[in-house]
Each structure stands twice: as C-alpha cells, then as structure tokens.
C-alpha atoms as a PDB file:
ATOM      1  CA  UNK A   1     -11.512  14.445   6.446  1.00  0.00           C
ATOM      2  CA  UNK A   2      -9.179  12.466   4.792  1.00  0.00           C
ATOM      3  CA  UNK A   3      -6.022  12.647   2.222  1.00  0.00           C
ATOM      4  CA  UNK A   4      -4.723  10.254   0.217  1.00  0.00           C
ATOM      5  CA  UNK A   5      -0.894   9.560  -0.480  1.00  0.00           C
ATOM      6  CA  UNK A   6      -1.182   7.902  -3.872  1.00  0.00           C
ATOM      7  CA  UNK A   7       2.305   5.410  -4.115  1.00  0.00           C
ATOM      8  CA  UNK A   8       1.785   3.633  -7.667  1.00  0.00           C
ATOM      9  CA  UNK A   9       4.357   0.430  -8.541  1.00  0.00           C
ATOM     10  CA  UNK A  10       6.676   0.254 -11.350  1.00  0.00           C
ATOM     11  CA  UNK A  11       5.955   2.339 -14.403  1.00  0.00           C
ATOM     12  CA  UNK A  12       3.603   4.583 -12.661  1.00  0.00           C
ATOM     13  CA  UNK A  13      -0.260   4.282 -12.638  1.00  0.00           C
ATOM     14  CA  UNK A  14      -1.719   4.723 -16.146  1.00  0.00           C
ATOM     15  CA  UNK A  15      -5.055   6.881 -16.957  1.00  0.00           C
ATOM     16  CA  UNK A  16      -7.332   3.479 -16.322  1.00  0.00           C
ATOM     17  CA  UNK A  17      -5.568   2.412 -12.930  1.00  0.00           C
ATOM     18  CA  UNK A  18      -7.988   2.278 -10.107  1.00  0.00           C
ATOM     19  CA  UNK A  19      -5.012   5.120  -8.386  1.00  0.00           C
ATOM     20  CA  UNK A  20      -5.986   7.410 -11.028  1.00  0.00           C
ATOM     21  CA  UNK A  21      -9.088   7.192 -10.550  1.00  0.00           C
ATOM     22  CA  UNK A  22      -9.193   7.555  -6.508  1.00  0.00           C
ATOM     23  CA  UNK A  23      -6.921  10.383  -7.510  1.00  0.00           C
ATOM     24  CA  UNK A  24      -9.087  12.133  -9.097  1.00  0.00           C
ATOM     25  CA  UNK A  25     -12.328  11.238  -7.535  1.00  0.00           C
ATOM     26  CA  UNK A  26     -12.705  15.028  -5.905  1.00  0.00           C
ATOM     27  CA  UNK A  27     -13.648  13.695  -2.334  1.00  0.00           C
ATOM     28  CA  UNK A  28     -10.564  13.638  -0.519  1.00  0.00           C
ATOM     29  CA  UNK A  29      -7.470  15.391  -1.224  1.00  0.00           C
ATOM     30  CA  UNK A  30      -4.775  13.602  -2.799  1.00  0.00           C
ATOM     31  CA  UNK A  31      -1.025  13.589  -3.826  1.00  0.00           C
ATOM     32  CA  UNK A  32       0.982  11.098  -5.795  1.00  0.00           C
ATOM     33  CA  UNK A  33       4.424  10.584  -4.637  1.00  0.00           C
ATOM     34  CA  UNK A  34       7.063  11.594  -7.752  1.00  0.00           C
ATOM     35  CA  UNK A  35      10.062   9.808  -7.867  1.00  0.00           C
ATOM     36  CA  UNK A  36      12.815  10.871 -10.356  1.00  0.00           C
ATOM     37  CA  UNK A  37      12.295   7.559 -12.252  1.00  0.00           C
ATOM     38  CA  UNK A  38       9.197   5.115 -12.184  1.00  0.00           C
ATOM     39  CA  UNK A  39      11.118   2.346 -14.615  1.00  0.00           C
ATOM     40  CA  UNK A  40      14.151   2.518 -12.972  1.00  0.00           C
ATOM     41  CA  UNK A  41      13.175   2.309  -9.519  1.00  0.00           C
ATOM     42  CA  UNK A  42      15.825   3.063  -6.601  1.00  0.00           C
ATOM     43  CA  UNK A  43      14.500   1.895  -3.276  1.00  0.00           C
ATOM     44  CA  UNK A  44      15.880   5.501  -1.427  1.00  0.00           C
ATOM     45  CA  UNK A  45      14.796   7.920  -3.897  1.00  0.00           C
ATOM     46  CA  UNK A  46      11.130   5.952  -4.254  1.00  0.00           C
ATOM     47  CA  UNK A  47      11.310   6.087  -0.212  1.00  0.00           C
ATOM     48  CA  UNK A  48      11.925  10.058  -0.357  1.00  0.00           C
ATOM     49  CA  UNK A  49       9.222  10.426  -3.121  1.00  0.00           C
ATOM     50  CA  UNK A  50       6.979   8.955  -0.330  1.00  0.00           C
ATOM     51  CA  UNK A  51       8.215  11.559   2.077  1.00  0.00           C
ATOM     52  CA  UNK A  52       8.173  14.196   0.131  1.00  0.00           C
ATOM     53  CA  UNK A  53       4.134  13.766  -0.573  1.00  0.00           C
ATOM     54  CA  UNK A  54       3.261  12.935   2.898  1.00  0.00           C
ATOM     55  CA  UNK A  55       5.052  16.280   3.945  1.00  0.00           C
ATOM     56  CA  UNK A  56       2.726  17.811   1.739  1.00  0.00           C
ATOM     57  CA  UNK A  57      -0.335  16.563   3.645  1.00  0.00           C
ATOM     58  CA  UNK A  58       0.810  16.434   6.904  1.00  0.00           C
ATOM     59  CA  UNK A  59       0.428  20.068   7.908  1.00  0.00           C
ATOM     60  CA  UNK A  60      -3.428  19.780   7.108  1.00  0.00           C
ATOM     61  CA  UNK A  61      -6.126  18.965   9.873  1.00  0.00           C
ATOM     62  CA  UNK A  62      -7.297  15.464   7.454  1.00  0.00           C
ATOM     63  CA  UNK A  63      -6.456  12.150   8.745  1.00  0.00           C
ATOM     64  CA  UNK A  64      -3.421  10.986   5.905  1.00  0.00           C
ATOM     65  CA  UNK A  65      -3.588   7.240   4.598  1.00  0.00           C
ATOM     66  CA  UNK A  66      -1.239   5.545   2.279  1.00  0.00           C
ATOM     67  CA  UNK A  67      -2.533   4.045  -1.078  1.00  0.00           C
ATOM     68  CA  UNK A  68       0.096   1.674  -2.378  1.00  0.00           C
ATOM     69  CA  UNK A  69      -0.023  -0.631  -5.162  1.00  0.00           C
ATOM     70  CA  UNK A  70       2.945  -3.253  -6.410  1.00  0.00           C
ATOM     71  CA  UNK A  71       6.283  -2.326  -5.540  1.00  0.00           C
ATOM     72  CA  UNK A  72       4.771   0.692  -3.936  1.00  0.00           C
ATOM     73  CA  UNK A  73       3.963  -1.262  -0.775  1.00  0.00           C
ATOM     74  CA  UNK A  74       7.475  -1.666  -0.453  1.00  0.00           C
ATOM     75  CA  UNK A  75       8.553   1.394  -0.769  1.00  0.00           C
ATOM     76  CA  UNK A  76       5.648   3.132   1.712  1.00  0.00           C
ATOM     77  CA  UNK A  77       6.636   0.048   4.190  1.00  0.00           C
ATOM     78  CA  UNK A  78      10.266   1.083   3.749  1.00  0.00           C
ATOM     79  CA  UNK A  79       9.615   4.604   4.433  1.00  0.00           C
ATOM     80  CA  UNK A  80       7.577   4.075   7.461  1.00  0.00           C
ATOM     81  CA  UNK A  81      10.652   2.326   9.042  1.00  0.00           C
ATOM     82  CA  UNK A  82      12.248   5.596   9.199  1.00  0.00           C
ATOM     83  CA  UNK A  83      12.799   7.363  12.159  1.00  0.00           C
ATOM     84  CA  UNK A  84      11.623  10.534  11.325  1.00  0.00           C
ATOM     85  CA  UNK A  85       8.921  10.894   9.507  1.00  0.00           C
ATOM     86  CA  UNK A  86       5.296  12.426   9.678  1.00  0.00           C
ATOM     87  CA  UNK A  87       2.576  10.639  11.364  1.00  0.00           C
ATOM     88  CA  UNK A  88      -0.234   8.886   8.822  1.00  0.00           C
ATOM     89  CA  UNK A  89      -3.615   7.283  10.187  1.00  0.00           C
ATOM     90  CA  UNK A  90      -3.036   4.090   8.074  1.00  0.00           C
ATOM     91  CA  UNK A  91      -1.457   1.813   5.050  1.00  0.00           C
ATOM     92  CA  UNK A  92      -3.730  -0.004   2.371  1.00  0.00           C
ATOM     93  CA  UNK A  93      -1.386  -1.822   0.211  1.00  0.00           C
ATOM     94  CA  UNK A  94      -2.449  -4.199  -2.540  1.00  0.00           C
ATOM     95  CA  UNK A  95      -0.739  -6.572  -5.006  1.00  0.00           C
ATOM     96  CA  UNK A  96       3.061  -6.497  -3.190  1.00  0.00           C
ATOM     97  CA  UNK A  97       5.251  -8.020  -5.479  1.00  0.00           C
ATOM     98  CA  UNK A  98       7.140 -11.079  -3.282  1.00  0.00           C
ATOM     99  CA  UNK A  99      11.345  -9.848  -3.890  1.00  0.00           C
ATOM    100  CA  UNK A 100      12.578 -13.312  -3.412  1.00  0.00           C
ATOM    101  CA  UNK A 101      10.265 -14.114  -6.161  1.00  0.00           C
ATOM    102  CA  UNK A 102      10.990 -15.076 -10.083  1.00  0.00           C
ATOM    103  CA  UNK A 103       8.762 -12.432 -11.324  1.00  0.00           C
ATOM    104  CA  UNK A 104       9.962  -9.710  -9.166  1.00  0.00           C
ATOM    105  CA  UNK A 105      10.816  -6.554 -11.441  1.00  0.00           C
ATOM    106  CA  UNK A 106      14.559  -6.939 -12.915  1.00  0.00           C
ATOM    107  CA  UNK A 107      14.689  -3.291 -13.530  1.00  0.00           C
ATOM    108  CA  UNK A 108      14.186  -3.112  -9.474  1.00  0.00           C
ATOM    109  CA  UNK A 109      16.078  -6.411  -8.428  1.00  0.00           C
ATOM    110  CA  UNK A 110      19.266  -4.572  -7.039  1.00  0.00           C
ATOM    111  CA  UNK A 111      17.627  -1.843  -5.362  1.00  0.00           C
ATOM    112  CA  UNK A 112      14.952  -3.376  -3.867  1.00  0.00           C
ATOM    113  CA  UNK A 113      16.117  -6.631  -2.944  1.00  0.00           C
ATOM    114  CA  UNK A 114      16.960  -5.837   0.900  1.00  0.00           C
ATOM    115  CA  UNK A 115      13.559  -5.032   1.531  1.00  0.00           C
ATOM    116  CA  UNK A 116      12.304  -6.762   4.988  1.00  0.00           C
ATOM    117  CA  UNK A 117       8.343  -7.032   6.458  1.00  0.00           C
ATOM    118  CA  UNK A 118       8.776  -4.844   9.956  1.00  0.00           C
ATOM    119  CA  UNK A 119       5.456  -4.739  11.883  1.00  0.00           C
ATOM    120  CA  UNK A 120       4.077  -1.640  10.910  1.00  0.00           C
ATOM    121  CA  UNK A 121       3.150   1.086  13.564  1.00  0.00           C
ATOM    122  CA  UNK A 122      -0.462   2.000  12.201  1.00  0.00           C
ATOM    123  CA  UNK A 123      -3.672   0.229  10.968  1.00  0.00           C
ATOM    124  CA  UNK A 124      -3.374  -1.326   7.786  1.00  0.00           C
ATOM    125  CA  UNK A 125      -4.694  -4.065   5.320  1.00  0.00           C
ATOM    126  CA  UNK A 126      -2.894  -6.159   2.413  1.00  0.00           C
ATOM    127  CA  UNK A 127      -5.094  -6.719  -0.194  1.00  0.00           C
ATOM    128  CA  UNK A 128      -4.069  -9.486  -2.381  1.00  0.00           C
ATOM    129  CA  UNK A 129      -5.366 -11.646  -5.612  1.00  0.00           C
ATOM    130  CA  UNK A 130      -5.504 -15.484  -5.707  1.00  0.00           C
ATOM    131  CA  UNK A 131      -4.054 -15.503  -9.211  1.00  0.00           C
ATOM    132  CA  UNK A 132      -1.268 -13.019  -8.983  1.00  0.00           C
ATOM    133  CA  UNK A 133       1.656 -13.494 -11.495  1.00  0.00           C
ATOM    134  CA  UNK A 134       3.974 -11.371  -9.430  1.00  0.00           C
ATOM    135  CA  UNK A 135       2.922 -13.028  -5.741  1.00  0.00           C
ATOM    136  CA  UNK A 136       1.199 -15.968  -4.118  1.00  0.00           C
ATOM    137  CA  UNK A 137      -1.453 -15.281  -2.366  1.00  0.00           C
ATOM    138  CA  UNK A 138      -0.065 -17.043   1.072  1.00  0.00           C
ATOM    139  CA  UNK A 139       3.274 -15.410   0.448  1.00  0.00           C
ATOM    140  CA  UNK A 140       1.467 -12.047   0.443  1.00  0.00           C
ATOM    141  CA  UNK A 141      -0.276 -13.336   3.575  1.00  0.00           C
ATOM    142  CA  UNK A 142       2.565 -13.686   5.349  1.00  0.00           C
ATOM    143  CA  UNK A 143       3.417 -10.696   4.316  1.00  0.00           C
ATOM    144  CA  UNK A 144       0.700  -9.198   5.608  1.00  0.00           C
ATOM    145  CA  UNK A 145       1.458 -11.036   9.447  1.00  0.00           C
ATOM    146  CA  UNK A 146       4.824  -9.576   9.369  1.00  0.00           C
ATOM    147  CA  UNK A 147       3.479  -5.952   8.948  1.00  0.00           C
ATOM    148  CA  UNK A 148       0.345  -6.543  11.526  1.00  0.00           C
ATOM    149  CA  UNK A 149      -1.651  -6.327   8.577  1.00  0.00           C
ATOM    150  CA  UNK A 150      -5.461  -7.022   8.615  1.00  0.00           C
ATOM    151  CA  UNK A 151      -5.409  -9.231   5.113  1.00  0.00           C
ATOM    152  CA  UNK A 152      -8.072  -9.547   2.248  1.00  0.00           C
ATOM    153  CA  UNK A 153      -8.451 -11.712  -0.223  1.00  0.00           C
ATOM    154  CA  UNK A 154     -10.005  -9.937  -3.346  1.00  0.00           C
ATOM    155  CA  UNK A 155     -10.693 -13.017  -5.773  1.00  0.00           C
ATOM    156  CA  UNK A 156      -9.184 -13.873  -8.853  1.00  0.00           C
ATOM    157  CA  UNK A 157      -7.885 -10.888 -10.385  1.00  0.00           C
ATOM    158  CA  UNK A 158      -4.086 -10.656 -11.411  1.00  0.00           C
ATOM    159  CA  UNK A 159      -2.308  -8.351 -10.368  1.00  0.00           C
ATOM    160  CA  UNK A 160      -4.983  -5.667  -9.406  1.00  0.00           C
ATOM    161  CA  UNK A 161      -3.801  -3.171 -12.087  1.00  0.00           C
ATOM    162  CA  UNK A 162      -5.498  -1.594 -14.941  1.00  0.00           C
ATOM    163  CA  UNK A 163      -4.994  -5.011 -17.020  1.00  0.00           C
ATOM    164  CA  UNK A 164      -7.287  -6.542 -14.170  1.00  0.00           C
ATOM    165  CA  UNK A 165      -9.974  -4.342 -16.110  1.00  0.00           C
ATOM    166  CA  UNK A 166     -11.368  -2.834 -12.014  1.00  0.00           C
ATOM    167  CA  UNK A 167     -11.755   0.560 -13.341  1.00  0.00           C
ATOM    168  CA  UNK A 168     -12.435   2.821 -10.316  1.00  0.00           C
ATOM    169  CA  UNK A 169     -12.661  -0.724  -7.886  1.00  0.00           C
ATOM    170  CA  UNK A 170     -15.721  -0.337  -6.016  1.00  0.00           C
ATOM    171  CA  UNK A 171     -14.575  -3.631  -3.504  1.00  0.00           C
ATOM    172  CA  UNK A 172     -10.959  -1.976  -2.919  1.00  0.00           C
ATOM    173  CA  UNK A 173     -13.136   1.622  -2.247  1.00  0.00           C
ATOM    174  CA  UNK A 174     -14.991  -0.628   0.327  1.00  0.00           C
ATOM    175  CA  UNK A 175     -11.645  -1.952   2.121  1.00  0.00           C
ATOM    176  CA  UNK A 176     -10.223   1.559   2.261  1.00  0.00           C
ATOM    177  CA  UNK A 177     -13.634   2.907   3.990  1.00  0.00           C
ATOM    178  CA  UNK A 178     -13.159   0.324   6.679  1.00  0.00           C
ATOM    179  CA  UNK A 179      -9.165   0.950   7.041  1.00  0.00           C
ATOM    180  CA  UNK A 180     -10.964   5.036   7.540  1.00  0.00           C
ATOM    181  CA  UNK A 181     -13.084   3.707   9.900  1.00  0.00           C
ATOM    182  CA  UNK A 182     -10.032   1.567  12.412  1.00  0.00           C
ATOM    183  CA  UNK A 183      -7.286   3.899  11.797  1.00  0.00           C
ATOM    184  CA  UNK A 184      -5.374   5.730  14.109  1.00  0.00           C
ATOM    185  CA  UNK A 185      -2.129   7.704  13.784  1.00  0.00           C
ATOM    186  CA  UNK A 186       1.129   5.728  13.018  1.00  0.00           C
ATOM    187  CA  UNK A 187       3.019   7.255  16.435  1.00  0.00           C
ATOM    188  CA  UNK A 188       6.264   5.284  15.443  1.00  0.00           C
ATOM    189  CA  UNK A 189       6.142   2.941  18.062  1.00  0.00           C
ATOM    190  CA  UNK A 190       6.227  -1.036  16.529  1.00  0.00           C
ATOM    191  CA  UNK A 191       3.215  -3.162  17.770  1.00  0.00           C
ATOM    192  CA  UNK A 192       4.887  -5.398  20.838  1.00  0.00           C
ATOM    193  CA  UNK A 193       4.470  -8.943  19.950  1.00  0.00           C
ATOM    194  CA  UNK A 194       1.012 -10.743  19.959  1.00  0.00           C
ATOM    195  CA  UNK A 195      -0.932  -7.599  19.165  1.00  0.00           C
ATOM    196  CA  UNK A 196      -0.587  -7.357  15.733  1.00  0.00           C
ATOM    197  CA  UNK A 197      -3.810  -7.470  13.944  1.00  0.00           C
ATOM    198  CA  UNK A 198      -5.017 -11.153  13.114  1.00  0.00           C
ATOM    199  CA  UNK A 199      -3.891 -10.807   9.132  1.00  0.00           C
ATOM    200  CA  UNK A 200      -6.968 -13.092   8.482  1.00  0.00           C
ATOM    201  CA  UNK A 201      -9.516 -10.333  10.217  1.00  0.00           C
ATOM    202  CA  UNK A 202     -12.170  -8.956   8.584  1.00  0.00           C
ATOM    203  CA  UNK A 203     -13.506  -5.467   9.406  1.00  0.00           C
ATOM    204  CA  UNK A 204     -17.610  -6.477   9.442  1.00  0.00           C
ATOM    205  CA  UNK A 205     -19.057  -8.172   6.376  1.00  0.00           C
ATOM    206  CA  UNK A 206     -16.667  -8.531   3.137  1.00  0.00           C
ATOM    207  CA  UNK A 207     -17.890  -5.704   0.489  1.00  0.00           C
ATOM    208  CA  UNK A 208     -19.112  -7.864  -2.512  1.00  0.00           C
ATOM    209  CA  UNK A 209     -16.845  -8.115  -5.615  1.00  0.00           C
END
C-alpha cells in the first residue's frame, strides 16, 4: 500500500486543489504536513512540518511518497537533505517556484532564498507547466537534473493550482502511479554522479492530458 505526505505551497491547498482532492480520495492514507503559518512561510518550521507528517506514516507497513506542490517542493527537497530523517519510497513535486526568480513569493523571499537543488536520494519526478507565471519551464528542468529527477512536461496550464481549473488531475494521478510503480526507499545515500535519472525520461507512454 501506499501513503501520501500531502506538502501544499504558500497559502495552503484550498477545497478545489487537486491535494485536496488526492487527500481525500479514500485509497491511500494520507497526511498534510501543518506548519504554524502557510502565508508566512519559514523555510525550518515548513521543513519540520514535513517531518513531523512523515513521522506519522513511517511506522506503517505502506510504501510513503511525497506530494509537493509550489514552494512545497522546496521545502520536502530541503527536508530530505537532512541527516536524520525517515525513509520515503519517492518525491512527486510539481510547479516549483524558481527563488532567484521575480515572481518568487515576497512573503517567503528571506526564508527561502538559500534553498539549493541536491540530487535527491529516492525516485522522483518534477512535473512542470509550459506557461508557469512563477517558473520557466527549462528552469524547472534544470531543476529537475539537479535533484535526479525524471521530468514531465504537463502542457499549458499555469501554475498547476486550483486556478488551473484540474480538479482531481487525472494526468498528475497518472505520473504519481508510475513514480508507485519505480520507487524505492530514499536510504539517504546521494546518487554518485552520472546515475541520476535522465530528467527528460519518461516512465512508458505519457498519460493523455
């Protein structure tokens, strides 16, 4: 089985957010992380949030993966720098917001803005949009080479939030049953160089839009 860490962006994910509704889709357990603010993000205390949730999962027999969306990606990448931590099977983050960009959140400019791309110890995908406000789409593939990321391009669709109008995002349900299917346990160890996953790879045939 699997559980889902649900790690929304700024402002929290609203009632129509395709988070909310993986949420609450009643097939796999989930938690949302809870930080003590979601419009005035700090970096650490979004980072523990993650923790905290994972924790929560952890001690179950069901493979974990984290969902991140928006400035979430940062702060799940961020927390699975750390040291210590619990082991998840995998990372599907969509829409990160690029720091060094214009549009990058003020309210999280200060705490967010020493945020680096480490290659990521687990199987994971970056799902981006061509037409992001917040992030090019080849800045968010490059992302997505830093972290060993397996990338995906999902079409012209802002910022992949609620105003994107995806409701419970059938393609993004697709991606995450193909992360399921590759993923193995994040042992903390950082992929040696050259065996990151080609961030252009695709996981068998693109799920349609």
């Amino acid at each position: 089985m699997v559980a889902l860490v649900i790690v929304p962006g700024i402002g929290g994910s609203g009632e129509q957010h395709w988070q909310t509704w993986w949420e609450r889709r009643g097939d796999a357990e989930a938690v949302r992380m809870a930080p003590r603010s979601w419009d005035e993000p700090e970096l650490e205390d979004w980072v523990d949030a993650v923790d905290r949730a994972v924790t929560r999962l952890a001690a179950s027999d069901d493979e974990v993966i984290l969902v991140a969306h928006s400035l979430g990606c940062w702060a799940a990448a961020e927390w699975e720098a750390r040291p210590a931590r619990a082991a998840v099977a995998g990372m599907l983050l969509v829409a990160p917001p690029d720091p060094a960009g214009e549009a990058f959140p003020r309210a999280a400019a200060s705490s967010f803005v020493g945020v680096e791309v480490r290659p990521l110890s687990c199987r994971s995908v970056v799902v981006a949009s061509s037409d992001d406000p917040y992030c090019p789409i080849e800045v968010a593939e490059r992302f997505a080479s830093g972290w060993g990321s397996a990338f995906r391009d999902a079409g012209g669709f802002g910022h992949l939030n609620t105003a994107s109008g995806l409701g419970e995002w059938e393609w993004g349900k697709a991606v995450l049953a193909d992360l399921v299917r590759t993923s193995g346990a994040c042992t903390g160890q950082r992929a040696a160089p050259g065996v990151s996953s080609d961030p252009r790879r695709r996981w068998g045939p693109s799920p349609s839009r």
